[in-house]
C-alpha atoms as a PDB file:
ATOM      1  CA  UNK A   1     202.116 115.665  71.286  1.00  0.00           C
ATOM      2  CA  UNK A   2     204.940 116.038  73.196  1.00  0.00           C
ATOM      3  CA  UNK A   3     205.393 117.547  76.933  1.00  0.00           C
ATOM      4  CA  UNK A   4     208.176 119.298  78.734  1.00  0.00           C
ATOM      5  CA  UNK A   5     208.899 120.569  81.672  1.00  0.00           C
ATOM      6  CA  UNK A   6     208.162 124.430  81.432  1.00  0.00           C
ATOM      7  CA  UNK A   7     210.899 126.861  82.501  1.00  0.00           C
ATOM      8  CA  UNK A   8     211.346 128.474  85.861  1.00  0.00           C
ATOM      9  CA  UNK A   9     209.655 131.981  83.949  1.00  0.00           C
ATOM     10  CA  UNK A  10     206.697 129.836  83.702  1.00  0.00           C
ATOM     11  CA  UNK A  11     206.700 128.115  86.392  1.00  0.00           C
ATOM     12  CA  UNK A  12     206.877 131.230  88.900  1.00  0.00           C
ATOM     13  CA  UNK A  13     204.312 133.273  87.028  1.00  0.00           C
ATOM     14  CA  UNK A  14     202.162 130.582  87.100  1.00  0.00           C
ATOM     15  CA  UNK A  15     202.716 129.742  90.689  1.00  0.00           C
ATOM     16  CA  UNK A  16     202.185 133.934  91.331  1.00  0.00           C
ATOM     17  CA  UNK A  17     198.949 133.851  89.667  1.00  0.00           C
ATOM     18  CA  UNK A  18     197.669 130.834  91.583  1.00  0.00           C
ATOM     19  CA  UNK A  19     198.802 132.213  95.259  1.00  0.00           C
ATOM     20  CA  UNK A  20     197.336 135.307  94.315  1.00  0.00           C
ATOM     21  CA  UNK A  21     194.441 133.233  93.474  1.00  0.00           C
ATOM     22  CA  UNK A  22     193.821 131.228  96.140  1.00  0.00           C
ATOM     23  CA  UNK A  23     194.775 134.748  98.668  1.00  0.00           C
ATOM     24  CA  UNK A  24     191.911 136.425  96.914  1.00  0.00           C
ATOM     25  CA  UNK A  25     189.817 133.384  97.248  1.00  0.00           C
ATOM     26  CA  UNK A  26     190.106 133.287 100.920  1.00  0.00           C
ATOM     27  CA  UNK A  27     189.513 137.391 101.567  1.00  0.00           C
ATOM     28  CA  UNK A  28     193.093 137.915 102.221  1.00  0.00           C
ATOM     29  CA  UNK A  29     193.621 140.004  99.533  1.00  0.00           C
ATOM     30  CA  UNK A  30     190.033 141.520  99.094  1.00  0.00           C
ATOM     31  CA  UNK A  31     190.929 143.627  95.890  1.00  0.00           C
ATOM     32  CA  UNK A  32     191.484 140.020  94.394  1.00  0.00           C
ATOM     33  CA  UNK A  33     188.008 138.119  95.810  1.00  0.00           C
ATOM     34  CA  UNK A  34     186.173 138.985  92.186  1.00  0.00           C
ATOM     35  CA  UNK A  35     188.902 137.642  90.428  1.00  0.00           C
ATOM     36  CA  UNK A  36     190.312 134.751  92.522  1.00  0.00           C
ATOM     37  CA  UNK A  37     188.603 132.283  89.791  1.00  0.00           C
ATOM     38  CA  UNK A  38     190.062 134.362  86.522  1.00  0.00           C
ATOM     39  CA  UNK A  39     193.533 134.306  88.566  1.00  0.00           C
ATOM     40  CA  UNK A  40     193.938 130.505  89.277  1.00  0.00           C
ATOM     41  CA  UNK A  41     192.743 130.049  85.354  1.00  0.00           C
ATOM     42  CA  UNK A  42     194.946 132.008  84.208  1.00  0.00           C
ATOM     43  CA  UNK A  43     198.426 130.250  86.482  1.00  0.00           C
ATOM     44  CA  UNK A  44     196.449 126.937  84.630  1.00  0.00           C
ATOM     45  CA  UNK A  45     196.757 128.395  81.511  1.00  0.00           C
ATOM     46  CA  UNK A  46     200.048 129.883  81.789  1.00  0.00           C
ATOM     47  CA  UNK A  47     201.826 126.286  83.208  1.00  0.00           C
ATOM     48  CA  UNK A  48     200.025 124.344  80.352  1.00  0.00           C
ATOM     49  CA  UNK A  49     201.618 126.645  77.968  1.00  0.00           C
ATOM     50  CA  UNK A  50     204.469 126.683  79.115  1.00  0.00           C
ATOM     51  CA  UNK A  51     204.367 122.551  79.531  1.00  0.00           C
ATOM     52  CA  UNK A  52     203.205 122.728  75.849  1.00  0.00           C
ATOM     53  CA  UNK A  53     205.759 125.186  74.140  1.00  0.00           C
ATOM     54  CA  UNK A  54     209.384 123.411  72.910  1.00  0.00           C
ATOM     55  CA  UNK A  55     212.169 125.530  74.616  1.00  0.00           C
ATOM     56  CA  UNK A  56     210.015 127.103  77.527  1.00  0.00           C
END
Protein backbone atom coordinates (compact mmCIF):
# COMPACT_ATOMS: atom_id res chain seq x y z
CA UNK A 1 0.00 0.00 0.00
CA UNK A 2 1.00 3.10 -1.06
CA UNK A 3 0.77 6.70 0.79
CA UNK A 4 0.46 10.25 -0.39
CA UNK A 5 0.31 13.31 0.78
CA UNK A 6 -3.51 14.25 0.97
CA UNK A 7 -4.66 17.50 -0.67
CA UNK A 8 -5.08 20.85 0.95
CA UNK A 9 -9.31 19.90 0.89
CA UNK A 10 -8.27 17.25 3.19
CA UNK A 11 -5.95 18.56 4.95
CA UNK A 12 -8.06 21.73 6.16
CA UNK A 13 -11.19 19.74 6.90
CA UNK A 14 -9.32 17.56 8.80
CA UNK A 15 -7.40 20.18 10.63
CA UNK A 16 -11.23 22.01 11.18
CA UNK A 17 -12.54 18.98 12.70
CA UNK A 18 -9.61 18.50 15.07
CA UNK A 19 -9.54 22.38 16.36
CA UNK A 20 -13.06 22.09 16.74
CA UNK A 21 -12.22 19.07 18.62
CA UNK A 22 -9.83 19.91 20.88
CA UNK A 23 -12.09 23.68 21.47
CA UNK A 24 -14.93 21.47 22.53
CA UNK A 25 -12.66 19.38 24.57
CA UNK A 26 -11.47 22.20 26.61
CA UNK A 27 -15.23 23.97 27.22
CA UNK A 28 -14.50 26.62 24.79
CA UNK A 29 -17.00 25.75 22.59
CA UNK A 30 -19.55 24.06 25.04
CA UNK A 31 -22.10 23.01 22.23
CA UNK A 32 -19.05 20.80 21.09
CA UNK A 33 -17.92 19.19 24.81
CA UNK A 34 -20.23 15.84 23.96
CA UNK A 35 -18.70 15.52 20.82
CA UNK A 36 -15.07 16.70 21.18
CA UNK A 37 -14.05 12.78 20.99
CA UNK A 38 -16.43 11.98 17.70
CA UNK A 39 -14.82 15.37 16.24
CA UNK A 40 -11.02 14.62 16.60
CA UNK A 41 -12.02 10.89 15.14
CA UNK A 42 -13.50 12.03 12.59
CA UNK A 43 -10.26 14.92 11.37
CA UNK A 44 -8.30 11.17 11.98
CA UNK A 45 -10.41 9.61 9.73
CA UNK A 46 -10.75 12.21 7.22
CA UNK A 47 -6.55 12.81 6.92
CA UNK A 48 -6.07 8.96 6.70
CA UNK A 49 -8.38 8.98 3.84
CA UNK A 50 -7.28 11.40 2.30
CA UNK A 51 -3.40 10.03 2.89
CA UNK A 52 -4.91 6.74 1.52
CA UNK A 53 -6.90 7.85 -1.69
CA UNK A 54 -4.57 8.23 -5.18
CA UNK A 55 -5.24 11.85 -6.45
CA UNK A 56 -6.50 13.44 -3.06
Amino acid sequence: MKLNAPNQVFFLLALLLAILGVLGGFGVIAALATYALWLVLAAYVVLAAGCLMKGA
